[in-house]
C-alpha atoms as a PDB file:
ATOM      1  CA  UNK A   1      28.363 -15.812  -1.074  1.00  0.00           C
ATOM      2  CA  UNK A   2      28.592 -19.120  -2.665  1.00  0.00           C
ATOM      3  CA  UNK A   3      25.839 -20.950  -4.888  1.00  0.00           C
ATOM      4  CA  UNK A   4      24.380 -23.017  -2.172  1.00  0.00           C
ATOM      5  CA  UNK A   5      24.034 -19.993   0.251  1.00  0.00           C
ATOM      6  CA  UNK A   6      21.662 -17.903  -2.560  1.00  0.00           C
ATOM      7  CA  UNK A   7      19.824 -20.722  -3.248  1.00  0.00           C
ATOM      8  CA  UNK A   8      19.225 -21.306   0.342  1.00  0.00           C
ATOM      9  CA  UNK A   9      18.352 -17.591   1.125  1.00  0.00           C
ATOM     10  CA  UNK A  10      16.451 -17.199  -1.978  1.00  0.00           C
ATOM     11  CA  UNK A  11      14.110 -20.782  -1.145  1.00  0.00           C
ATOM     12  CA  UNK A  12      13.854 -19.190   2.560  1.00  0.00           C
ATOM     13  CA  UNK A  13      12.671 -15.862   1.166  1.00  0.00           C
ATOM     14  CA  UNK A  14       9.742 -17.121  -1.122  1.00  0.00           C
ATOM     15  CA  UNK A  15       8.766 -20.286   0.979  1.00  0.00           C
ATOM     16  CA  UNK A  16       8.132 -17.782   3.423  1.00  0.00           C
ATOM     17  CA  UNK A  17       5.707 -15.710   0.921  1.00  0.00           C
ATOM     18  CA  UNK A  18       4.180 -18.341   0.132  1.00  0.00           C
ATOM     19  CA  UNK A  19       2.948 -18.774   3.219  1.00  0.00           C
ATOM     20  CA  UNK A  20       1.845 -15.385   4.301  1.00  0.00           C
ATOM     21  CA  UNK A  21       0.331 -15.210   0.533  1.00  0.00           C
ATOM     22  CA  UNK A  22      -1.709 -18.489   1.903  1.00  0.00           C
ATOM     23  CA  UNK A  23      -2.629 -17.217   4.974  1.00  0.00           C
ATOM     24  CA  UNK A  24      -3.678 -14.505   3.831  1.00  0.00           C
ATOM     25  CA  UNK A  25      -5.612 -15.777   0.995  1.00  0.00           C
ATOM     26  CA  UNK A  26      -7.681 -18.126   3.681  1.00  0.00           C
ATOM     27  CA  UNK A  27      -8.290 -15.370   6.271  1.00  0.00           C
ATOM     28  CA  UNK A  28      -9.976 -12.626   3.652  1.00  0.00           C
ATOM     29  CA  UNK A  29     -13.601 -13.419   2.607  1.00  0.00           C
ATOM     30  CA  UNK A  30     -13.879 -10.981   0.203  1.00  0.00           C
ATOM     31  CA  UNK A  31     -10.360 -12.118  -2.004  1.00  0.00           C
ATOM     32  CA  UNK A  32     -11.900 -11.238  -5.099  1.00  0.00           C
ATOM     33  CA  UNK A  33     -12.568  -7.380  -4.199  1.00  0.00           C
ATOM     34  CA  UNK A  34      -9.271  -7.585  -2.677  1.00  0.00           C
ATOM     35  CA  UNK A  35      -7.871  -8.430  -6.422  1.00  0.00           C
ATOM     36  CA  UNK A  36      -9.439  -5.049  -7.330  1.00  0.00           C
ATOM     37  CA  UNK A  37      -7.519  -2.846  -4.735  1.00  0.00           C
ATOM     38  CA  UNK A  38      -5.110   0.294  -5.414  1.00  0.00           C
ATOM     39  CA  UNK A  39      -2.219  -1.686  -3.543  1.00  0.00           C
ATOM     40  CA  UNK A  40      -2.646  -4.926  -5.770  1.00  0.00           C
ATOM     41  CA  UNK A  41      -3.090  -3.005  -9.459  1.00  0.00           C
ATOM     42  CA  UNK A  42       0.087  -1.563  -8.019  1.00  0.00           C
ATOM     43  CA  UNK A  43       1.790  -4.493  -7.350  1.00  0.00           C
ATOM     44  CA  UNK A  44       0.985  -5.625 -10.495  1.00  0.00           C
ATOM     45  CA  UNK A  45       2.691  -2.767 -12.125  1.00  0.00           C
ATOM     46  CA  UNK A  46       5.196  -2.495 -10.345  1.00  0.00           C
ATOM     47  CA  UNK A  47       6.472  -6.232 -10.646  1.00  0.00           C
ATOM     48  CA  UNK A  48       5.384  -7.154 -14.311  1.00  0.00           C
ATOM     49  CA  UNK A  49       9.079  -7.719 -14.862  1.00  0.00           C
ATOM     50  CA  UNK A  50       9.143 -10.589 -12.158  1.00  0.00           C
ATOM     51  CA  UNK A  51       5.681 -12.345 -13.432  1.00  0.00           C
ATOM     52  CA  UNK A  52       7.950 -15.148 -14.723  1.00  0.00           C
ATOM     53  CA  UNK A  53       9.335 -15.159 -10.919  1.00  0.00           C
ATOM     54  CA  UNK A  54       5.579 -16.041  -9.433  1.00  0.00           C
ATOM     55  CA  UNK A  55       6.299 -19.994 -10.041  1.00  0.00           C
ATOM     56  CA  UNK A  56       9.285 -19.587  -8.323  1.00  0.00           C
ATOM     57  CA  UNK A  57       7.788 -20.432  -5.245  1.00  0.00           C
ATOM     58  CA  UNK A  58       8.449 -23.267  -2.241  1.00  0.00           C
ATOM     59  CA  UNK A  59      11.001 -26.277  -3.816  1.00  0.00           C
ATOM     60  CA  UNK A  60      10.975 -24.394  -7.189  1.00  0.00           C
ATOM     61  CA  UNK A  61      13.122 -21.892  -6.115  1.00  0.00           C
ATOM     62  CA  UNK A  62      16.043 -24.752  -6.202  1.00  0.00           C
ATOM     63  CA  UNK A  63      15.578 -24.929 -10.281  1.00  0.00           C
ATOM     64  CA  UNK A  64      18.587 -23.447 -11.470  1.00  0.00           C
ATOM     65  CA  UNK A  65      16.236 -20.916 -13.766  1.00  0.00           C
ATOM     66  CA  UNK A  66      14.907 -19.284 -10.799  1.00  0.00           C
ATOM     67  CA  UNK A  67      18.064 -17.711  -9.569  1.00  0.00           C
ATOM     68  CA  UNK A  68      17.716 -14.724 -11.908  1.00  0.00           C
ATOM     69  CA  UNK A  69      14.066 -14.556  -9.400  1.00  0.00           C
ATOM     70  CA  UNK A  70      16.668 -12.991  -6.666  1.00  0.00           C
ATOM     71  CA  UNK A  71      16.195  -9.371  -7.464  1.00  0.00           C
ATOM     72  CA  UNK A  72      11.998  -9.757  -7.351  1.00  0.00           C
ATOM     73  CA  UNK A  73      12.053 -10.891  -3.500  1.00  0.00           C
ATOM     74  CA  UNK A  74      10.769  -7.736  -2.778  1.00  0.00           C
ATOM     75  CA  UNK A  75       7.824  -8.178  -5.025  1.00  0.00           C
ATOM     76  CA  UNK A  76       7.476 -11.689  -3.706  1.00  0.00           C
ATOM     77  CA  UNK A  77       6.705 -10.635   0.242  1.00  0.00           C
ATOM     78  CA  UNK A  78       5.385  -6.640   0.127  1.00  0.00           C
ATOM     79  CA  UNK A  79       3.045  -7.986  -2.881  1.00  0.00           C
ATOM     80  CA  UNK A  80       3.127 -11.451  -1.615  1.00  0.00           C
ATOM     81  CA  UNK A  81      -1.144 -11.351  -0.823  1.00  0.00           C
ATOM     82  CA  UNK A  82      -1.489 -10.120  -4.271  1.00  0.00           C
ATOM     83  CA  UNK A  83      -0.058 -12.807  -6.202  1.00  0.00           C
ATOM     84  CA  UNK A  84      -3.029 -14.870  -6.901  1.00  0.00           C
ATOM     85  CA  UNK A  85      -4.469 -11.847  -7.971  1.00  0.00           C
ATOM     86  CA  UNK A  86      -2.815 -12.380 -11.394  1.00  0.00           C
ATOM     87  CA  UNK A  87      -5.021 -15.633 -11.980  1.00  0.00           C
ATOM     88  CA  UNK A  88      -8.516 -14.245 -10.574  1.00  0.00           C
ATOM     89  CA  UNK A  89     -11.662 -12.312 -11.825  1.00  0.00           C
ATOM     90  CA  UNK A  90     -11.990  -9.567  -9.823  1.00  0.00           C
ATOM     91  CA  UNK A  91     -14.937  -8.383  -8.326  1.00  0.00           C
ATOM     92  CA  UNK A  92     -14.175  -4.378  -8.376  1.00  0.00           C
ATOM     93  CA  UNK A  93     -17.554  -2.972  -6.809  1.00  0.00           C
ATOM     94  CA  UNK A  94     -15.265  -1.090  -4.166  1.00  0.00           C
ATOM     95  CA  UNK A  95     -12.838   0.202  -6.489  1.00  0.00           C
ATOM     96  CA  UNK A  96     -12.747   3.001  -9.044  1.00  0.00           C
ATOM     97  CA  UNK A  97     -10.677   4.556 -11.805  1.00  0.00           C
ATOM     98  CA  UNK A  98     -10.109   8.319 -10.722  1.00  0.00           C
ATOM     99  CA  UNK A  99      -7.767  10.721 -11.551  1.00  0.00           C
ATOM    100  CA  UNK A 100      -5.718  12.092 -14.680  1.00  0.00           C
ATOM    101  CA  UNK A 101      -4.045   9.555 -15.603  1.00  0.00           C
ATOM    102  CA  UNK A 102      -6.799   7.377 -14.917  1.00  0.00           C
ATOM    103  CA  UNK A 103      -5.565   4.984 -11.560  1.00  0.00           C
ATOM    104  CA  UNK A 104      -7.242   2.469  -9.705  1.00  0.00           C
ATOM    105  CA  UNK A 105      -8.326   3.731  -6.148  1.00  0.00           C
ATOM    106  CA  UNK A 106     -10.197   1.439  -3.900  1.00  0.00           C
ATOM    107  CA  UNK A 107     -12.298   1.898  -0.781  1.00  0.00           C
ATOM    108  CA  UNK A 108     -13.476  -1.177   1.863  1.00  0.00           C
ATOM    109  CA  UNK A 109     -16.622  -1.060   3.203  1.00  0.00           C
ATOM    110  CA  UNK A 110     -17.493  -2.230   6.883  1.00  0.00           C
ATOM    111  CA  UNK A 111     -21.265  -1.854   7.991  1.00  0.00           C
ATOM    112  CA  UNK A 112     -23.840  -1.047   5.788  1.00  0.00           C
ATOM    113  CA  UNK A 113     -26.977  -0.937   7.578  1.00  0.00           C
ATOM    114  CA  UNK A 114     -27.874   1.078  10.690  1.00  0.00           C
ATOM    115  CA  UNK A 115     -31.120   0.704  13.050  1.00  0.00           C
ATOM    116  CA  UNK A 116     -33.348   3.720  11.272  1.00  0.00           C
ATOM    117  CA  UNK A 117     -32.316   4.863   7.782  1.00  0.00           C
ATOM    118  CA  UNK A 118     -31.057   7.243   6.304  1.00  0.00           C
ATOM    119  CA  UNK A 119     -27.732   6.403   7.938  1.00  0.00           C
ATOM    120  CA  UNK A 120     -24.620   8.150   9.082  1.00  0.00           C
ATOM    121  CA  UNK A 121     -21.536   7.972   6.982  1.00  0.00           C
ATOM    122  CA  UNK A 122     -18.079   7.835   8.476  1.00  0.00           C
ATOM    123  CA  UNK A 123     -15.071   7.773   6.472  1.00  0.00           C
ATOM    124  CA  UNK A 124     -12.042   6.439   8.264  1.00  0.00           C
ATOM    125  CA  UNK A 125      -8.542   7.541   6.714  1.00  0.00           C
ATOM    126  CA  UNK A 126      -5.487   5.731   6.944  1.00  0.00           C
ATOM    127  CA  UNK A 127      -2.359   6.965   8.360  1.00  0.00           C
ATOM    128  CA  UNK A 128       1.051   7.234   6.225  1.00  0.00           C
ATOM    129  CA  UNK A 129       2.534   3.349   5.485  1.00  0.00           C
ATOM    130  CA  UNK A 130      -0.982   1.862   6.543  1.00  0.00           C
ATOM    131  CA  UNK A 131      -4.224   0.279   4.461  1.00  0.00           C
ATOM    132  CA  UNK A 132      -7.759   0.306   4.291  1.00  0.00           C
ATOM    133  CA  UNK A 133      -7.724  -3.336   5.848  1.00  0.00           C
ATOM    134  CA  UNK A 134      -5.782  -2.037   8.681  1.00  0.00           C
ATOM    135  CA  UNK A 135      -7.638   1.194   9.615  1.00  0.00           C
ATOM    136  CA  UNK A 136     -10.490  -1.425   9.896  1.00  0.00           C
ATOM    137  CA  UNK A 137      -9.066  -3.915  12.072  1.00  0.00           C
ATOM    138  CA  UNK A 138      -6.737  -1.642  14.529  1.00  0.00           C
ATOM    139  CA  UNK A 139      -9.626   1.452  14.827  1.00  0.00           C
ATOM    140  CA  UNK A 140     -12.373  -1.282  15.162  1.00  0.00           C
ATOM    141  CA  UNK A 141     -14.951   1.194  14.151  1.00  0.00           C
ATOM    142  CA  UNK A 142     -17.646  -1.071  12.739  1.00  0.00           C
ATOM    143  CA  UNK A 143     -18.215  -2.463  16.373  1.00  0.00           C
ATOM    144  CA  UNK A 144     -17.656   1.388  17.551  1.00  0.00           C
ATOM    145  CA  UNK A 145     -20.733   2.475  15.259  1.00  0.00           C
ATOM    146  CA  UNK A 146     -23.131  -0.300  15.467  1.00  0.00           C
ATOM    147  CA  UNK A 147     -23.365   0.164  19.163  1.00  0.00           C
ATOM    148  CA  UNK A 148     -24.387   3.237  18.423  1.00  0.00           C
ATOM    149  CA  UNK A 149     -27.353   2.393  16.074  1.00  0.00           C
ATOM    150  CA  UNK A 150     -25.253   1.635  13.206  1.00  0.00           C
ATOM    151  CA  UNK A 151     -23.810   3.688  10.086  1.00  0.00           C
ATOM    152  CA  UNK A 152     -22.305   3.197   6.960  1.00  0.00           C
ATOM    153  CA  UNK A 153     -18.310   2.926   7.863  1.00  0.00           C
ATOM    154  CA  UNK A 154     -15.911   3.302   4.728  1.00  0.00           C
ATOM    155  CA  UNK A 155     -12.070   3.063   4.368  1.00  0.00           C
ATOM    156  CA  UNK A 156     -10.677   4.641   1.626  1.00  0.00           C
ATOM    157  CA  UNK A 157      -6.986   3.493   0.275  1.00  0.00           C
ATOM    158  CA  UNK A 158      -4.117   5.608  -0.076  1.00  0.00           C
ATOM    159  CA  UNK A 159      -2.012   5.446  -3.133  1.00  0.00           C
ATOM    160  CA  UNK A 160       0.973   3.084  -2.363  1.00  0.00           C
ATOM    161  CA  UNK A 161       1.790  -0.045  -1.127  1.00  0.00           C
ATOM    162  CA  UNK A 162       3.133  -0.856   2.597  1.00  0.00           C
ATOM    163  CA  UNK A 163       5.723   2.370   3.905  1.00  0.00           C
ATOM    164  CA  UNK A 164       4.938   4.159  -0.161  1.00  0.00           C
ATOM    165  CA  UNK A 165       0.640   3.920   1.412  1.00  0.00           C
ATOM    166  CA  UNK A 166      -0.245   7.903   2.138  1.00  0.00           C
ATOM    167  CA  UNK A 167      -2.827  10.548   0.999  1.00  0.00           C
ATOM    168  CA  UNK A 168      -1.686  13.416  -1.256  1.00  0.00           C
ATOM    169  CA  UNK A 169      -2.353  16.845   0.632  1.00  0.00           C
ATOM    170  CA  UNK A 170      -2.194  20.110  -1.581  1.00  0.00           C
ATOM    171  CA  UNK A 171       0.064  22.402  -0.418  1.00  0.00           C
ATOM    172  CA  UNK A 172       2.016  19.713   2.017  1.00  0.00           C
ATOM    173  CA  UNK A 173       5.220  17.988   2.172  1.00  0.00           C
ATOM    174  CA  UNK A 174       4.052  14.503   1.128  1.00  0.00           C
ATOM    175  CA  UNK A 175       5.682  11.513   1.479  1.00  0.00           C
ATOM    176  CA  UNK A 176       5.780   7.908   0.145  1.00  0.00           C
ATOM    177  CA  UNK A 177       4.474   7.178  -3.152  1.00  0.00           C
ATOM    178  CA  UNK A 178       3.150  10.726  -3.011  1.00  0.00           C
ATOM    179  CA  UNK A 179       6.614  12.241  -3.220  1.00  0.00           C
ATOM    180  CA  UNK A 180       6.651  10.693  -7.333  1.00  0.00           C
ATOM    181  CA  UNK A 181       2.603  11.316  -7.810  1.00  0.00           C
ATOM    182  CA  UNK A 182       1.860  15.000  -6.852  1.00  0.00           C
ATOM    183  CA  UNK A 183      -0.495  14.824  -9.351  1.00  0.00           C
ATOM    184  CA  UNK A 184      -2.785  13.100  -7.516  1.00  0.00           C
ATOM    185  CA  UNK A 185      -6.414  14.592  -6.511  1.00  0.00           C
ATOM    186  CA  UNK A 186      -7.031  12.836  -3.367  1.00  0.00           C
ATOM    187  CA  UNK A 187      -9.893  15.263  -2.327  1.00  0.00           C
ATOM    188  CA  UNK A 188     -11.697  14.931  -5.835  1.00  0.00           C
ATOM    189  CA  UNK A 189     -11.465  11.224  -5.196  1.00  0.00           C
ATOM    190  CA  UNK A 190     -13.419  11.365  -1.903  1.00  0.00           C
ATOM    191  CA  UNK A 191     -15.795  13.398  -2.934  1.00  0.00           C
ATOM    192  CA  UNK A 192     -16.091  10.510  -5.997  1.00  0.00           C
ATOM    193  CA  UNK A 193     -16.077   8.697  -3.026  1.00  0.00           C
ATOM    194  CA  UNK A 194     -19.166  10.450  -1.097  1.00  0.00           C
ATOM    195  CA  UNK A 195     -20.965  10.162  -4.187  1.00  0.00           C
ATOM    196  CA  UNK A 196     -20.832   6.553  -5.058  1.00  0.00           C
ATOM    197  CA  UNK A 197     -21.837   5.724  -0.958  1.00  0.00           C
ATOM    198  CA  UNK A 198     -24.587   8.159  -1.421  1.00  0.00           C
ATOM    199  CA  UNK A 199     -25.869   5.797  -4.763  1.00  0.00           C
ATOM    200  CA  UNK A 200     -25.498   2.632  -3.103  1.00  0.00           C
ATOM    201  CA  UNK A 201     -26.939   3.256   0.143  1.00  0.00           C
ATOM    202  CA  UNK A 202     -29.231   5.387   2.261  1.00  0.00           C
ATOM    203  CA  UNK A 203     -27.302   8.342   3.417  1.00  0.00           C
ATOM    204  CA  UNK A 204     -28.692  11.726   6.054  1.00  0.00           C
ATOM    205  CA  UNK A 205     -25.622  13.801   4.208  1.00  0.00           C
ATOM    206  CA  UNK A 206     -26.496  15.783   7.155  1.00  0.00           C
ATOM    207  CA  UNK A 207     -24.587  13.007   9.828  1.00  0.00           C
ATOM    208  CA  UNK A 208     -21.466  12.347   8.086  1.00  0.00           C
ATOM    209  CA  UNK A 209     -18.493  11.838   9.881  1.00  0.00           C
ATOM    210  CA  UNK A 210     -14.672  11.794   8.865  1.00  0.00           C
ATOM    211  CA  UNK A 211     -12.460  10.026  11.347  1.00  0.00           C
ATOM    212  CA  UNK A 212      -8.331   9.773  10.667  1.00  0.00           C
ATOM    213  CA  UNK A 213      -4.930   8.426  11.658  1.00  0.00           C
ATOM    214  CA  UNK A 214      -1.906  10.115  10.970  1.00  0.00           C
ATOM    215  CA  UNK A 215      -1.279  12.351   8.201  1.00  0.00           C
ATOM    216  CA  UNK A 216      -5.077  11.336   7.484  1.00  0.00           C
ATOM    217  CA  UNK A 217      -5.974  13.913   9.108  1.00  0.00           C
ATOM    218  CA  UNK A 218      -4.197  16.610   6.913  1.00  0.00           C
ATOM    219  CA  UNK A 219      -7.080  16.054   4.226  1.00  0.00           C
ATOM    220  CA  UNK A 220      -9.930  15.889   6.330  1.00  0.00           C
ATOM    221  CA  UNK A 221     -10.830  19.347   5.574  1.00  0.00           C
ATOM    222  CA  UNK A 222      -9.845  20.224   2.586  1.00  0.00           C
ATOM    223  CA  UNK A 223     -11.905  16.867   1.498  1.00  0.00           C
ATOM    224  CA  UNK A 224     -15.208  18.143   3.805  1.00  0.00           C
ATOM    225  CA  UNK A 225     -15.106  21.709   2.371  1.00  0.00           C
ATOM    226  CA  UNK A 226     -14.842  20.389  -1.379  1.00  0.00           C
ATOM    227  CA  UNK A 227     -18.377  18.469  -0.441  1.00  0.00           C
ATOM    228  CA  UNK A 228     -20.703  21.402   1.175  1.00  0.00           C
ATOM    229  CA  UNK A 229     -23.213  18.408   1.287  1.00  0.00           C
ATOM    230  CA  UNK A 230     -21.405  17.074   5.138  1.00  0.00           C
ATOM    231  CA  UNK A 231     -20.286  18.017   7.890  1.00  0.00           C
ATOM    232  CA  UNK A 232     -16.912  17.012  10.353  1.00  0.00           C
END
């Protein structure tokens, strides 16, 4: 492929990240939190080699000292809503550091208020390549709950980024970022989880709810048995 060709694919490649990274960017309220999120601490391990690449970006992808910036495209579009990240104070009140090794793991929250506290929980697992963001929009459970008086809907976030996303279930054949981190104590981290909600807001740990998508569901029990406190 000649010189004019890579230049051409490469300027394609991050004009177009630039773009979604914008978009993005403009259409999330709460960018700051987002900063603070499993998938972007990940990103920004994952791609520390390519930090250089991150002005690389629209016509400065032509500058001959960018073409080394071909082998971080992936970087550049999975982490692409990240990037600004790098620059920006995070507000981490949804996020924690759980786990041995210490990781980030980061929750969204939807409503938080129903019609007559204490309020139902419902925690609403991801499926295997999906987000927090994502359960939100495509299960549309915060509409779902407050026409039913309300309740204090949560997303938790896998570990992973885009297809790595997924849930580590003891005793299963994991996949994504799961297969390299079997380590990881997804039910201890909900039941962090339960117990942060349960500080913030008012909580009946008699009406809590687990909803899931995918291999979601594999922890749903193991994660309500390790917390006596609620019930599926």
């Amino acid at each position: 492929m000649c010189a004019g060709a890579v230049r051409a694919l490469l300027f394609a490649w991050l004009l177009a990240a630039t773009v979604r990274a914008t978009a993005l960017a403009a259409a999330e309220p709460s960018r700051r939190q987002t900063c603070c999120s499993e998938d972007a601490v990940t990103c920004g391990v994952t791609c520390s080699g390519c930090l250089p690449c991150f002005g690389c970006i629209g016509p400065a992808a032509l500058n001959p000292l960018c073409y080394p910036c071909v082998g971080c495209i992936p970087c550049l579009t999975s982490c692409a809503e990240y990037l600004d990240c790098y620059s920006t104070e995070p507000d981490c009140s949804n996020s924690m550091w759980w786990g041995t090794p210490p990781r980030a793991r980061s929750w969204t929250v939807g409503t938080e208020s129903c019609a007559s506290p204490p309020c139902a929980l419902i925690l609403a697992f991801h499926g295997w390549t999906m987000s927090d963001e994502l359960m939100r929009e495509v299960t549309d459970m915060d509409r779902i709950a407050q026409q039913h008086g309300g309740a204090i809907v949560v997303y938790p976030d896998g570990i992973g980024v885009d297809i790595w996303s997924c849930w580590s279930i003891p005793n299963a054949a994991n996949l994504g970022q799961c297969l390299f981190d079997a380590g990881v104590d997804d039910v201890g981290f909900v039941d962090a989880l339960i117990d942060r909600m349960i500080e913030r807001y008012s909580i009946d740990a008699g009406r809590a709810h687990l909803d899931a998508q995918g291999r979601g569901h594999n922890s749903l029990p193991r994660a309500a048995h390790s917390s006596p406190r609620f019930t599926t």
